[in-house]
PDB file of N, CA and C in Angstrom:
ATOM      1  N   UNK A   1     110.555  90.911  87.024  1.00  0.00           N
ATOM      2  CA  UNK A   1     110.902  91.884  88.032  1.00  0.00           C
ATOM      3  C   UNK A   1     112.356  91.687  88.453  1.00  0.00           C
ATOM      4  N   UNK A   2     112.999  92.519  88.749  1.00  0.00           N
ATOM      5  CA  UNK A   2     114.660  92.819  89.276  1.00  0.00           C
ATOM      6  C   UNK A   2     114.450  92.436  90.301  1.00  0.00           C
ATOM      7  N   UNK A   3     115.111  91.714  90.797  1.00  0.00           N
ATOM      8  CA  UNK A   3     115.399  91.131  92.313  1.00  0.00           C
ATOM      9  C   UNK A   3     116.131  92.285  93.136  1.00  0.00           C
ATOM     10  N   UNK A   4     115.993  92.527  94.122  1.00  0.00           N
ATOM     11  CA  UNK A   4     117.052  93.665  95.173  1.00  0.00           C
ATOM     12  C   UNK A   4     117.988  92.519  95.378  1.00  0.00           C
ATOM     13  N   UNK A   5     118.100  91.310  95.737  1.00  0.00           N
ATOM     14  CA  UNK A   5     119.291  90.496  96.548  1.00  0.00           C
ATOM     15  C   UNK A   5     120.446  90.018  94.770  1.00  0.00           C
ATOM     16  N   UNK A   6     120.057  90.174  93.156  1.00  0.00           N
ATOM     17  CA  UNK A   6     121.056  90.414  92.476  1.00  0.00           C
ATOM     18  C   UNK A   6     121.547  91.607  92.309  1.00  0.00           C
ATOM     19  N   UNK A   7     121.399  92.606  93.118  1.00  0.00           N
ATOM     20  CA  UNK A   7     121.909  93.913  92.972  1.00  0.00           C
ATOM     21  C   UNK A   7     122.891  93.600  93.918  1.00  0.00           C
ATOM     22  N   UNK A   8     124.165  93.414  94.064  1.00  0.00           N
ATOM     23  CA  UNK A   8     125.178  92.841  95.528  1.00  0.00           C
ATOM     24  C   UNK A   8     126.119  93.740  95.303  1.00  0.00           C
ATOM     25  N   UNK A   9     126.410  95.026  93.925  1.00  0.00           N
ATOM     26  CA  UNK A   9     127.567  95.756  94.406  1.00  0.00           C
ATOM     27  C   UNK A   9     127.200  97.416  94.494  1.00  0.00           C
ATOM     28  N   UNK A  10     127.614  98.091  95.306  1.00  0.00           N
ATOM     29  CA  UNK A  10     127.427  99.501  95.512  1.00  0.00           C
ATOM     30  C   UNK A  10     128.571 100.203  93.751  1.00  0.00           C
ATOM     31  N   UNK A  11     128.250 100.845  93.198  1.00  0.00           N
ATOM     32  CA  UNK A  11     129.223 101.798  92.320  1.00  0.00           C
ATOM     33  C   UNK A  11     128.611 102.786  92.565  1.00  0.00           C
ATOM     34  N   UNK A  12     129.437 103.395  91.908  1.00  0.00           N
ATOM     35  CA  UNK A  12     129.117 105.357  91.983  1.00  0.00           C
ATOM     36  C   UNK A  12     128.732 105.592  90.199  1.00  0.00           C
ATOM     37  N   UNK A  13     128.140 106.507  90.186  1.00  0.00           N
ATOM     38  CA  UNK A  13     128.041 106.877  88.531  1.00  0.00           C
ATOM     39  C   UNK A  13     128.974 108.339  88.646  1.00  0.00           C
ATOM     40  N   UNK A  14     129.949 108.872  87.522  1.00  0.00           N
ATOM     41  CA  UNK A  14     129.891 110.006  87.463  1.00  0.00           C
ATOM     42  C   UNK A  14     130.121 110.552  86.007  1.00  0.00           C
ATOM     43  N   UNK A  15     130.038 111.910  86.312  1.00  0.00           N
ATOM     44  CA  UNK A  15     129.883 113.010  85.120  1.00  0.00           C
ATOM     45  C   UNK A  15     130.848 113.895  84.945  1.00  0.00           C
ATOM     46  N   UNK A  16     131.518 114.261  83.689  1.00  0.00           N
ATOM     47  CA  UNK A  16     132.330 115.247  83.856  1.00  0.00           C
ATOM     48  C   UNK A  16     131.768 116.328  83.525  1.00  0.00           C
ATOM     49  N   UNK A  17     132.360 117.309  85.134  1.00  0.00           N
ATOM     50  CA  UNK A  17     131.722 118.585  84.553  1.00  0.00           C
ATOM     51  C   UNK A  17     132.881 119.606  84.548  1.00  0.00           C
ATOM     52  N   UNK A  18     132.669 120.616  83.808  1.00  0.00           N
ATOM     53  CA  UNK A  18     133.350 121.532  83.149  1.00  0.00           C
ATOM     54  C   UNK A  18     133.369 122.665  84.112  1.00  0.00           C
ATOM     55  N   UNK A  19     134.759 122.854  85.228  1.00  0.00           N
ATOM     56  CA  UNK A  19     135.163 123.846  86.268  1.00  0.00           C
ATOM     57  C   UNK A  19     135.830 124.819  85.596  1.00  0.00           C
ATOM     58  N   UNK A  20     136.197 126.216  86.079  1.00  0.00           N
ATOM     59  CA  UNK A  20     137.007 127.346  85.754  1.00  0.00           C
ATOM     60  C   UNK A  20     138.233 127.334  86.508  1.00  0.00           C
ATOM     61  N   UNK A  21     138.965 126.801  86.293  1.00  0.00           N
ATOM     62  CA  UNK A  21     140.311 126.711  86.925  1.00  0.00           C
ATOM     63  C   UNK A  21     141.441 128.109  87.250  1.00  0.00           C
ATOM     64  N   UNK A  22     142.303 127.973  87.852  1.00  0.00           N
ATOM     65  CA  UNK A  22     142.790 129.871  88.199  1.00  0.00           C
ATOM     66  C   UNK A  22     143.438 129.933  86.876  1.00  0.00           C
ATOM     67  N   UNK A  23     143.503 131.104  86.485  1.00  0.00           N
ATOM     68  CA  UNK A  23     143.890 131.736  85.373  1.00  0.00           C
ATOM     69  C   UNK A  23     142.761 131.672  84.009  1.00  0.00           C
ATOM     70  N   UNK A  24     141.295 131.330  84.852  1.00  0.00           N
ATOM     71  CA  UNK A  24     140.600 131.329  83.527  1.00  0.00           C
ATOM     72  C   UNK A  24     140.234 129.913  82.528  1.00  0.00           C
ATOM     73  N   UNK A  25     141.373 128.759  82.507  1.00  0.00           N
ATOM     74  CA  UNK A  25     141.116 127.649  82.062  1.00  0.00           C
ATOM     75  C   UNK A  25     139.806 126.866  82.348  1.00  0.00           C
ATOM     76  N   UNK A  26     139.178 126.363  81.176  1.00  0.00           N
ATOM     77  CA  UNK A  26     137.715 125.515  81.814  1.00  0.00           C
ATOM     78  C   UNK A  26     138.485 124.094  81.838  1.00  0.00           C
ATOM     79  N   UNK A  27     138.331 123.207  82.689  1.00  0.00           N
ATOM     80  CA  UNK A  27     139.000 122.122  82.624  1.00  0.00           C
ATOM     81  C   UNK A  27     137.938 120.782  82.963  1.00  0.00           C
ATOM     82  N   UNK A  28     137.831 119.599  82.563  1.00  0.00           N
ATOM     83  CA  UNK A  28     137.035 118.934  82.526  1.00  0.00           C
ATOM     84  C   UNK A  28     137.406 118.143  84.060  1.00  0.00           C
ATOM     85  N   UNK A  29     136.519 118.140  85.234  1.00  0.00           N
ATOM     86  CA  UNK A  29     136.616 117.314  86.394  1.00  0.00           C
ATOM     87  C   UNK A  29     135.396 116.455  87.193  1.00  0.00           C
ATOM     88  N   UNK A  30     135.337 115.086  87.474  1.00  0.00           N
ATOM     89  CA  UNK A  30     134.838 113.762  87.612  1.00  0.00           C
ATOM     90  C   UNK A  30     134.258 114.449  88.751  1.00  0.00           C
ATOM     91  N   UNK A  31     132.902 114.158  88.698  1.00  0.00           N
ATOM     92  CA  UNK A  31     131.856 114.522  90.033  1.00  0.00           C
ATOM     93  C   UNK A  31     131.046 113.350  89.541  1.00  0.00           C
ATOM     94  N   UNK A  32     130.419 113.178  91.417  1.00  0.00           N
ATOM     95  CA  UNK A  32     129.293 112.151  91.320  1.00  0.00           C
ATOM     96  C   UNK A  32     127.916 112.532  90.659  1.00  0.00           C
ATOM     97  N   UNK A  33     127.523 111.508  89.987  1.00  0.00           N
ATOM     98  CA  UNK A  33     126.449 111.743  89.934  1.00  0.00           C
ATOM     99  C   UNK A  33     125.360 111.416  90.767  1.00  0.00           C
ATOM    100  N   UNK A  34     125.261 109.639  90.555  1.00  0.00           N
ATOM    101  CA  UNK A  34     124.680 109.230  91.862  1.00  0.00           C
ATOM    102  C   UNK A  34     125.246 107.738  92.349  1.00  0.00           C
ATOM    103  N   UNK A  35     125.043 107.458  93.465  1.00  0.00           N
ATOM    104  CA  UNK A  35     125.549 105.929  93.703  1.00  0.00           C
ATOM    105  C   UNK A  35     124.371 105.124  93.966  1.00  0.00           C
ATOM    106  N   UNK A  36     124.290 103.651  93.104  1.00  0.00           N
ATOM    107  CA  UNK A  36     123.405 102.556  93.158  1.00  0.00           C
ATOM    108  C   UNK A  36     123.922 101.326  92.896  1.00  0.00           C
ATOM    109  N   UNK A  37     122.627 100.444  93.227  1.00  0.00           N
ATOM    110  CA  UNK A  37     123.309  99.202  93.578  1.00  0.00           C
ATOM    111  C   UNK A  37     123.628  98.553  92.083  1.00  0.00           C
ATOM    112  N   UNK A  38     124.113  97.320  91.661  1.00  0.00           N
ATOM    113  CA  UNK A  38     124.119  96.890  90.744  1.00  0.00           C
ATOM    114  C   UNK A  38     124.826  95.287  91.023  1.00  0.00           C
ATOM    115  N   UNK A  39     124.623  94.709  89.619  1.00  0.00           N
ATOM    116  CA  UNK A  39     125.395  93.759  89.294  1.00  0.00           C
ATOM    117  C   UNK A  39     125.821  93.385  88.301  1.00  0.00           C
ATOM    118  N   UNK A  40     127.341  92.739  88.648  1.00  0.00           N
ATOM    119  CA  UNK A  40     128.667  92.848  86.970  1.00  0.00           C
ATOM    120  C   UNK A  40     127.914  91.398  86.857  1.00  0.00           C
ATOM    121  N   UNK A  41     127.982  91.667  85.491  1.00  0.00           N
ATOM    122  CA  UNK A  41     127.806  90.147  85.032  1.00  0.00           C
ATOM    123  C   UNK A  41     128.907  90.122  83.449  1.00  0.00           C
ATOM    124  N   UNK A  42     128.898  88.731  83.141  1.00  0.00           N
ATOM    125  CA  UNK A  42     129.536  88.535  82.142  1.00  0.00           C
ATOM    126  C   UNK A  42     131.037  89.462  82.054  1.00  0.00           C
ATOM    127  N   UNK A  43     132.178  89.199  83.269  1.00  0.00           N
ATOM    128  CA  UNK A  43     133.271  90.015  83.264  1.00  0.00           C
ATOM    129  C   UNK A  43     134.300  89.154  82.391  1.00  0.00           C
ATOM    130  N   UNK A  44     135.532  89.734  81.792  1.00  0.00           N
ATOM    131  CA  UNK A  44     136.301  88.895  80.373  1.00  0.00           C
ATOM    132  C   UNK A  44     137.033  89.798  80.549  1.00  0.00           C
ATOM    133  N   UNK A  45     138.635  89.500  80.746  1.00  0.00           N
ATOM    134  CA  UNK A  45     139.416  90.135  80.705  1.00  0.00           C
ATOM    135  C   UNK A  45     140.431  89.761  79.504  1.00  0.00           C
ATOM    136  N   UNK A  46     140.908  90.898  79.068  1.00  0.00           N
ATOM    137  CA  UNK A  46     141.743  90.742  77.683  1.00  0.00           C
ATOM    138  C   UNK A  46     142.923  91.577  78.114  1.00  0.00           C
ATOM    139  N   UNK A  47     143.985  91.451  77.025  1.00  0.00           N
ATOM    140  CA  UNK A  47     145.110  91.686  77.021  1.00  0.00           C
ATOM    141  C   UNK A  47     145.370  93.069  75.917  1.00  0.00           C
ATOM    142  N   UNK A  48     146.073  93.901  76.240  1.00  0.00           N
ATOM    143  CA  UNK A  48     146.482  94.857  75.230  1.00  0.00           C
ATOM    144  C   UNK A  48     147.862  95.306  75.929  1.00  0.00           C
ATOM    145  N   UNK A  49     148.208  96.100  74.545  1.00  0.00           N
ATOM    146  CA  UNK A  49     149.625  96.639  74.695  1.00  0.00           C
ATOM    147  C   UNK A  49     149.110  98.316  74.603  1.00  0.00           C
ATOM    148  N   UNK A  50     149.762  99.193  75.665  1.00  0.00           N
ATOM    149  CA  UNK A  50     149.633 100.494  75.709  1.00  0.00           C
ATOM    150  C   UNK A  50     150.841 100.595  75.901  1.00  0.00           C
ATOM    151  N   UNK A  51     151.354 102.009  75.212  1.00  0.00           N
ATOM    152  CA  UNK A  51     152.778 102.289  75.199  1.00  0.00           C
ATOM    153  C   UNK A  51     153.719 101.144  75.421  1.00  0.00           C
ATOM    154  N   UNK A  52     153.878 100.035  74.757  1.00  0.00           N
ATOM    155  CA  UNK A  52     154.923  99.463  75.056  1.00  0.00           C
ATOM    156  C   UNK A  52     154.882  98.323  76.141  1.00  0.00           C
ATOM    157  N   UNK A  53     153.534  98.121  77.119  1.00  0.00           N
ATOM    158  CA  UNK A  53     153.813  97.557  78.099  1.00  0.00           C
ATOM    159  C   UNK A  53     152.088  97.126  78.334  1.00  0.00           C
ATOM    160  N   UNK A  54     152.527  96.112  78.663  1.00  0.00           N
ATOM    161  CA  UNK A  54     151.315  95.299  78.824  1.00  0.00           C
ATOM    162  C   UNK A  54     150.444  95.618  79.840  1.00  0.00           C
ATOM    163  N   UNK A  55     148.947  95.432  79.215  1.00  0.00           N
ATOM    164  CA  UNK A  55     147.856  96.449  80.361  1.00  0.00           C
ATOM    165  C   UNK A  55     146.925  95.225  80.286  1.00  0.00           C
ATOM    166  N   UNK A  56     146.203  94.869  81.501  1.00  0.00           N
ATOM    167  CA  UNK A  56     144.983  93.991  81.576  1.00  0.00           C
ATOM    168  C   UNK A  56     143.664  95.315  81.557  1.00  0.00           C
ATOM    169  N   UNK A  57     142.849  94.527  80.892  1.00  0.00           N
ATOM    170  CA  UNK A  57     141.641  95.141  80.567  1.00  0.00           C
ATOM    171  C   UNK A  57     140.512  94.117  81.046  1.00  0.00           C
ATOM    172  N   UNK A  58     139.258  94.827  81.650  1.00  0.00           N
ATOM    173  CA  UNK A  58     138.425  93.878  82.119  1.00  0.00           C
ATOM    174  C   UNK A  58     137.137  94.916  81.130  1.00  0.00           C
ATOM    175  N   UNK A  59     136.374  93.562  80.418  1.00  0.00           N
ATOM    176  CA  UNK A  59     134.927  94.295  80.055  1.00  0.00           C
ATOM    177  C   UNK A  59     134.325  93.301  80.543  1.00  0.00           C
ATOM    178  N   UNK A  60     132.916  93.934  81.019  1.00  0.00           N
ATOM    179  CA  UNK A  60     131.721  93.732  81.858  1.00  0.00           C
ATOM    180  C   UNK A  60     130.217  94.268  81.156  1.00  0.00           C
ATOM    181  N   UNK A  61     129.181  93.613  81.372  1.00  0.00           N
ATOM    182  CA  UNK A  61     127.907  94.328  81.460  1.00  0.00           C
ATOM    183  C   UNK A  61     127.880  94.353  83.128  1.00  0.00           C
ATOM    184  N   UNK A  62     127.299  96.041  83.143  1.00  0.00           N
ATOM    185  CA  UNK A  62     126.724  96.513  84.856  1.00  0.00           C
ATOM    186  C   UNK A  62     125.111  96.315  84.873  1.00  0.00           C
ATOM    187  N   UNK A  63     124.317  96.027  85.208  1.00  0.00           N
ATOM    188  CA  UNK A  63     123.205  95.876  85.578  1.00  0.00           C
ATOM    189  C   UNK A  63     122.832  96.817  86.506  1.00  0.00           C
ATOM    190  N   UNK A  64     121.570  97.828  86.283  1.00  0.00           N
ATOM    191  CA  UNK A  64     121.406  98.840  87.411  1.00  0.00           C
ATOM    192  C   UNK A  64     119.984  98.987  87.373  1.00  0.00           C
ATOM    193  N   UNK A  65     119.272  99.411  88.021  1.00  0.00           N
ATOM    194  CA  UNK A  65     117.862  99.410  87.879  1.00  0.00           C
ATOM    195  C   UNK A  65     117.286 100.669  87.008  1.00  0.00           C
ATOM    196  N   UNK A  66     116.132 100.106  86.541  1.00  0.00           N
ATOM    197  CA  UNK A  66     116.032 101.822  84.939  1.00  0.00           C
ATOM    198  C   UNK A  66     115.936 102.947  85.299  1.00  0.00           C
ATOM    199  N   UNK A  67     116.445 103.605  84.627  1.00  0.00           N
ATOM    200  CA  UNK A  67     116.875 105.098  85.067  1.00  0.00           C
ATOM    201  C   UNK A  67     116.899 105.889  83.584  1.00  0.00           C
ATOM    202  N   UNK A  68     116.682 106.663  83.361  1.00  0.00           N
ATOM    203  CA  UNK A  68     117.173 107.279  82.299  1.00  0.00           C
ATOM    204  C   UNK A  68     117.670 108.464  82.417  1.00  0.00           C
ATOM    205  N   UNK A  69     118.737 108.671  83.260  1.00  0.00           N
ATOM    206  CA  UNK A  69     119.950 109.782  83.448  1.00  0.00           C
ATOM    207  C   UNK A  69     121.244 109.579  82.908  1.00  0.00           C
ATOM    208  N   UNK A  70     121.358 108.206  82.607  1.00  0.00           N
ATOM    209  CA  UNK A  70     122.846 107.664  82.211  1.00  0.00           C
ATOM    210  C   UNK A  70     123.307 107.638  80.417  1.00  0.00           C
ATOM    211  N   UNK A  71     124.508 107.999  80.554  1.00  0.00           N
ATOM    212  CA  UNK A  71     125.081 108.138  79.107  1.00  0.00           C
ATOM    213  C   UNK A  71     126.222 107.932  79.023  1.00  0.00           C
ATOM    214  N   UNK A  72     126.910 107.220  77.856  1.00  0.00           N
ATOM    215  CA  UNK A  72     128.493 106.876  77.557  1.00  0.00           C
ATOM    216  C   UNK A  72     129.316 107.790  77.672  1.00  0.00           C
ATOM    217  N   UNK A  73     128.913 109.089  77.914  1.00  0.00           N
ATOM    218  CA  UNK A  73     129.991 110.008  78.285  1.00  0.00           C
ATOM    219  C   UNK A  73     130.271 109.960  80.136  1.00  0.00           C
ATOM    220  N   UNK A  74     129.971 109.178  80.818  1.00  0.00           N
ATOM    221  CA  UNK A  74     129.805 109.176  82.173  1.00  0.00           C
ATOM    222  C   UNK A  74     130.365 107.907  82.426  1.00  0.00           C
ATOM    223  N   UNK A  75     131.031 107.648  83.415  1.00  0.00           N
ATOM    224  CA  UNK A  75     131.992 106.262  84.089  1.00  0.00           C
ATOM    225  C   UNK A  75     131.775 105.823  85.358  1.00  0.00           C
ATOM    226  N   UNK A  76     131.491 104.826  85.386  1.00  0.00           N
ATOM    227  CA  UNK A  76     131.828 104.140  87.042  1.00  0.00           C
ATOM    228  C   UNK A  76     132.689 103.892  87.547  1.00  0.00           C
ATOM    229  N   UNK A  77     132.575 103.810  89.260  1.00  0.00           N
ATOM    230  CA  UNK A  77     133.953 103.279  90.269  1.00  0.00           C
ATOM    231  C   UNK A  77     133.265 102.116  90.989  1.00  0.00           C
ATOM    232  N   UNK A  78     133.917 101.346  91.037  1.00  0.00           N
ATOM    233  CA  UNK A  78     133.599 100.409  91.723  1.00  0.00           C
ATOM    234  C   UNK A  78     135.298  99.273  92.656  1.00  0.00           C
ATOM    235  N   UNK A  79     134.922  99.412  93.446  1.00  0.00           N
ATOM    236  CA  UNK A  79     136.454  98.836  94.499  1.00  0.00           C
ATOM    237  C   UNK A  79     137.496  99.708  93.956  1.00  0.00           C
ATOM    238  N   UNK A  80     137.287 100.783  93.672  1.00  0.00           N
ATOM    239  CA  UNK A  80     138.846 101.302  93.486  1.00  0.00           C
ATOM    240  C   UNK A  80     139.018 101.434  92.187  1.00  0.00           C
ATOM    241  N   UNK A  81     138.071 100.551  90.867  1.00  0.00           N
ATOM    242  CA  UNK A  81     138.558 100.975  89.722  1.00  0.00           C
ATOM    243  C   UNK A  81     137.434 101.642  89.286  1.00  0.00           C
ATOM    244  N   UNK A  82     138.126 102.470  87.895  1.00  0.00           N
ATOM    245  CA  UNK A  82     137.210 102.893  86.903  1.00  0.00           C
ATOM    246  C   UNK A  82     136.855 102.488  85.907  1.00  0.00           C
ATOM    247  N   UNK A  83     135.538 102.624  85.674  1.00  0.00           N
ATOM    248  CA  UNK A  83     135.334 101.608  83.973  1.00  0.00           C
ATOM    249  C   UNK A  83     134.492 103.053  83.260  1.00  0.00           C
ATOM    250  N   UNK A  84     134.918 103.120  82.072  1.00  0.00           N
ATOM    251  CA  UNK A  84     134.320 103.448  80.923  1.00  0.00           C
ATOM    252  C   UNK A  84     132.963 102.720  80.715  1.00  0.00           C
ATOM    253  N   UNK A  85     132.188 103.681  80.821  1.00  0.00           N
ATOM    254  CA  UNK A  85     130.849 103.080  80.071  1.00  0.00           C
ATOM    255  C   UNK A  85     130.900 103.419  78.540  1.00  0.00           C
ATOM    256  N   UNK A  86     130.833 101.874  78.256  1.00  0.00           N
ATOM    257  CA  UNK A  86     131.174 102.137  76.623  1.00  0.00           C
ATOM    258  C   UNK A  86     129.461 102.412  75.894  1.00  0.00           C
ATOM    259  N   UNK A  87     128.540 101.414  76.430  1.00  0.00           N
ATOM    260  CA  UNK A  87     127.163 101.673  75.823  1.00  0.00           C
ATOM    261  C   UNK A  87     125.986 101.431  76.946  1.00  0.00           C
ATOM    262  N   UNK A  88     124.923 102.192  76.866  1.00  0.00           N
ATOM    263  CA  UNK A  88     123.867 101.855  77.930  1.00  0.00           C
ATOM    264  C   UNK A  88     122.738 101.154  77.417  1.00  0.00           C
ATOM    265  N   UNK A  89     122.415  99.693  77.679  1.00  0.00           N
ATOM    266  CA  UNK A  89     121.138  99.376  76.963  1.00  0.00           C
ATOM    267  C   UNK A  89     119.712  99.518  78.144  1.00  0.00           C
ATOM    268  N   UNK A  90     119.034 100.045  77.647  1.00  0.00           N
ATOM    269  CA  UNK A  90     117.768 100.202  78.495  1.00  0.00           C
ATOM    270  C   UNK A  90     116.965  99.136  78.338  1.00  0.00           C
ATOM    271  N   UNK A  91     116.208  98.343  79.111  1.00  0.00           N
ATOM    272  CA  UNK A  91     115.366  97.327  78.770  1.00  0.00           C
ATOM    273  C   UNK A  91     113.863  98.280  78.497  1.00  0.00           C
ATOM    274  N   UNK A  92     114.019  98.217  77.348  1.00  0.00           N
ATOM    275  CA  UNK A  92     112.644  99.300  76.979  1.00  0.00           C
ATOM    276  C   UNK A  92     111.563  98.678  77.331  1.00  0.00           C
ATOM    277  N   UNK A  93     111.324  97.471  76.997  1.00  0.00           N
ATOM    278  CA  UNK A  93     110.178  96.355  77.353  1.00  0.00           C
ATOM    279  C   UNK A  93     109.311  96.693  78.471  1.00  0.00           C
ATOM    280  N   UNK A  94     110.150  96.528  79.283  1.00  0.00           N
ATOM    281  CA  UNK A  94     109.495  96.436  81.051  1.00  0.00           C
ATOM    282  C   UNK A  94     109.855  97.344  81.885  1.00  0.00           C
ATOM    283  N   UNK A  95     111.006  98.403  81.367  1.00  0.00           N
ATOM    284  CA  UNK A  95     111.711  99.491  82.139  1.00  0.00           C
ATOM    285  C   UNK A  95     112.176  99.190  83.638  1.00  0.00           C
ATOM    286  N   UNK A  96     112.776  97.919  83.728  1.00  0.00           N
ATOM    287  CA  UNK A  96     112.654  97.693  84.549  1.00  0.00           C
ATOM    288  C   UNK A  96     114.745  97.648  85.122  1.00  0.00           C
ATOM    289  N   UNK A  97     115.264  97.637  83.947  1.00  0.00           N
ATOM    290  CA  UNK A  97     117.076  97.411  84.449  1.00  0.00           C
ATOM    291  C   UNK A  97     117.530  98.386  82.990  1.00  0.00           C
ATOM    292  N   UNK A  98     118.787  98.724  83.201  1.00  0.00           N
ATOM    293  CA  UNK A  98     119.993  98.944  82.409  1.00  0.00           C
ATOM    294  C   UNK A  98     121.125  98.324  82.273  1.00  0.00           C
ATOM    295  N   UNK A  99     121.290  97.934  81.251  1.00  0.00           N
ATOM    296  CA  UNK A  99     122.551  97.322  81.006  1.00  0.00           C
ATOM    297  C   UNK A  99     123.657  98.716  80.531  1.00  0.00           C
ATOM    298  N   UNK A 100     124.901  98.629  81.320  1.00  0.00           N
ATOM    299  CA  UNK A 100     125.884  99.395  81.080  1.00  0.00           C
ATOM    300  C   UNK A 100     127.019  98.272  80.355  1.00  0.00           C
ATOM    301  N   UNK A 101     127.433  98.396  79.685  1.00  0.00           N
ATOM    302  CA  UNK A 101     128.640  97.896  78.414  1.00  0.00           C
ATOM    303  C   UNK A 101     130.216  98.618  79.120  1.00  0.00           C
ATOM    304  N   UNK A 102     130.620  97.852  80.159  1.00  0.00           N
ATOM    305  CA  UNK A 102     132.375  98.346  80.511  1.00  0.00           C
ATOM    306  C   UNK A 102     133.782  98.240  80.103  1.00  0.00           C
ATOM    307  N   UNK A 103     133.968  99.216  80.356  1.00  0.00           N
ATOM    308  CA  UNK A 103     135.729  98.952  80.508  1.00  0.00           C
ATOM    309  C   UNK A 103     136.271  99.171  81.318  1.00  0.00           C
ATOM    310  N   UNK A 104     137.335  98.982  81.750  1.00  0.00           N
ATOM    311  CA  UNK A 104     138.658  99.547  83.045  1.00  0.00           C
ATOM    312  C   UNK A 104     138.992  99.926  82.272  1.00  0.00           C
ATOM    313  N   UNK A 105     139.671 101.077  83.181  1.00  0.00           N
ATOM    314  CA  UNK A 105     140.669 102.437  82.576  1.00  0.00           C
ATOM    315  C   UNK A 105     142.055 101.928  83.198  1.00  0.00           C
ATOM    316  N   UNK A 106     142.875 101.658  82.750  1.00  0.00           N
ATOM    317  CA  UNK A 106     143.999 101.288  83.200  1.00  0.00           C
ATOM    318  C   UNK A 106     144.656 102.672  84.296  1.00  0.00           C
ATOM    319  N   UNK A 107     144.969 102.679  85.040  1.00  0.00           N
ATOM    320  CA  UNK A 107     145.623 104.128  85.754  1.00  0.00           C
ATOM    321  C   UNK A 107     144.616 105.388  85.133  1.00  0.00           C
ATOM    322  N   UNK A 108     143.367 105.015  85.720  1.00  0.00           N
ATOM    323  CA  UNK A 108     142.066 105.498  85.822  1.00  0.00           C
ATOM    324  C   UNK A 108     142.344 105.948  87.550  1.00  0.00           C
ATOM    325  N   UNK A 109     142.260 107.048  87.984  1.00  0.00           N
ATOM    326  CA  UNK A 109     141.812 107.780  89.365  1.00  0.00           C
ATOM    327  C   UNK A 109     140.295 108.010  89.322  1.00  0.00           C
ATOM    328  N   UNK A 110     139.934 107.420  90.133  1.00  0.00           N
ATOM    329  CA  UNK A 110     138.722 107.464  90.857  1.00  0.00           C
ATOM    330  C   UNK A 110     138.499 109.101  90.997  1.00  0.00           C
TER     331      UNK A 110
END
């Protein structure tokens, strides 16, 4: 069973959905989906070069309780940053958690 007291951080989940912007443009914009509790485990930060200039990258597994609404096209916020959900593992077994697979978005807006 999932403990409620390892769930210790609030994130948001969201979705991009597809608005009509003036002049007709459909443009892709970040809405919530829903916010729940969770916990980062296993965080590792690595190093890369984007354009020229050095970017810290943090990957994480998120821990969230089972759900089956969530998909790699959808990202979390959590303190201010954004992470890419790179993969969602469901604990099929016991249905009892999700593992989300992260990234930070470097100059990612919430």
């Amino acid at each position: 069973m999932l403990r409620a007291g390892s769930l210790n951080c609030r994130i948001t989940i969201q979705r991009q959905e597809r608005v009509r912007a003036g002049g007709g443009q459909v443009t892709g914009q970040w809405v919530e989906h829903a916010q729940v509790w969770a916990n980062f485990r296993r965080p590792t930060g690595i190093g890369a070069i984007k354009a020229d200039a050095d970017v810290a990258l943090l990957k994480a597994s998120v821990r969230i309780r089972y759900r089956t609404d969530i998909s790699d096209a959808m990202r979390i916020v959590y303190a201010g940053t954004v992470f890419d959900i790179q993969a969602v593992i469901p604990d099929l077994d016991r249905r009892e958690h999700v593992d989300l697979v992260v990234q930070s978005l470097p100059g990612g807006a919430p």
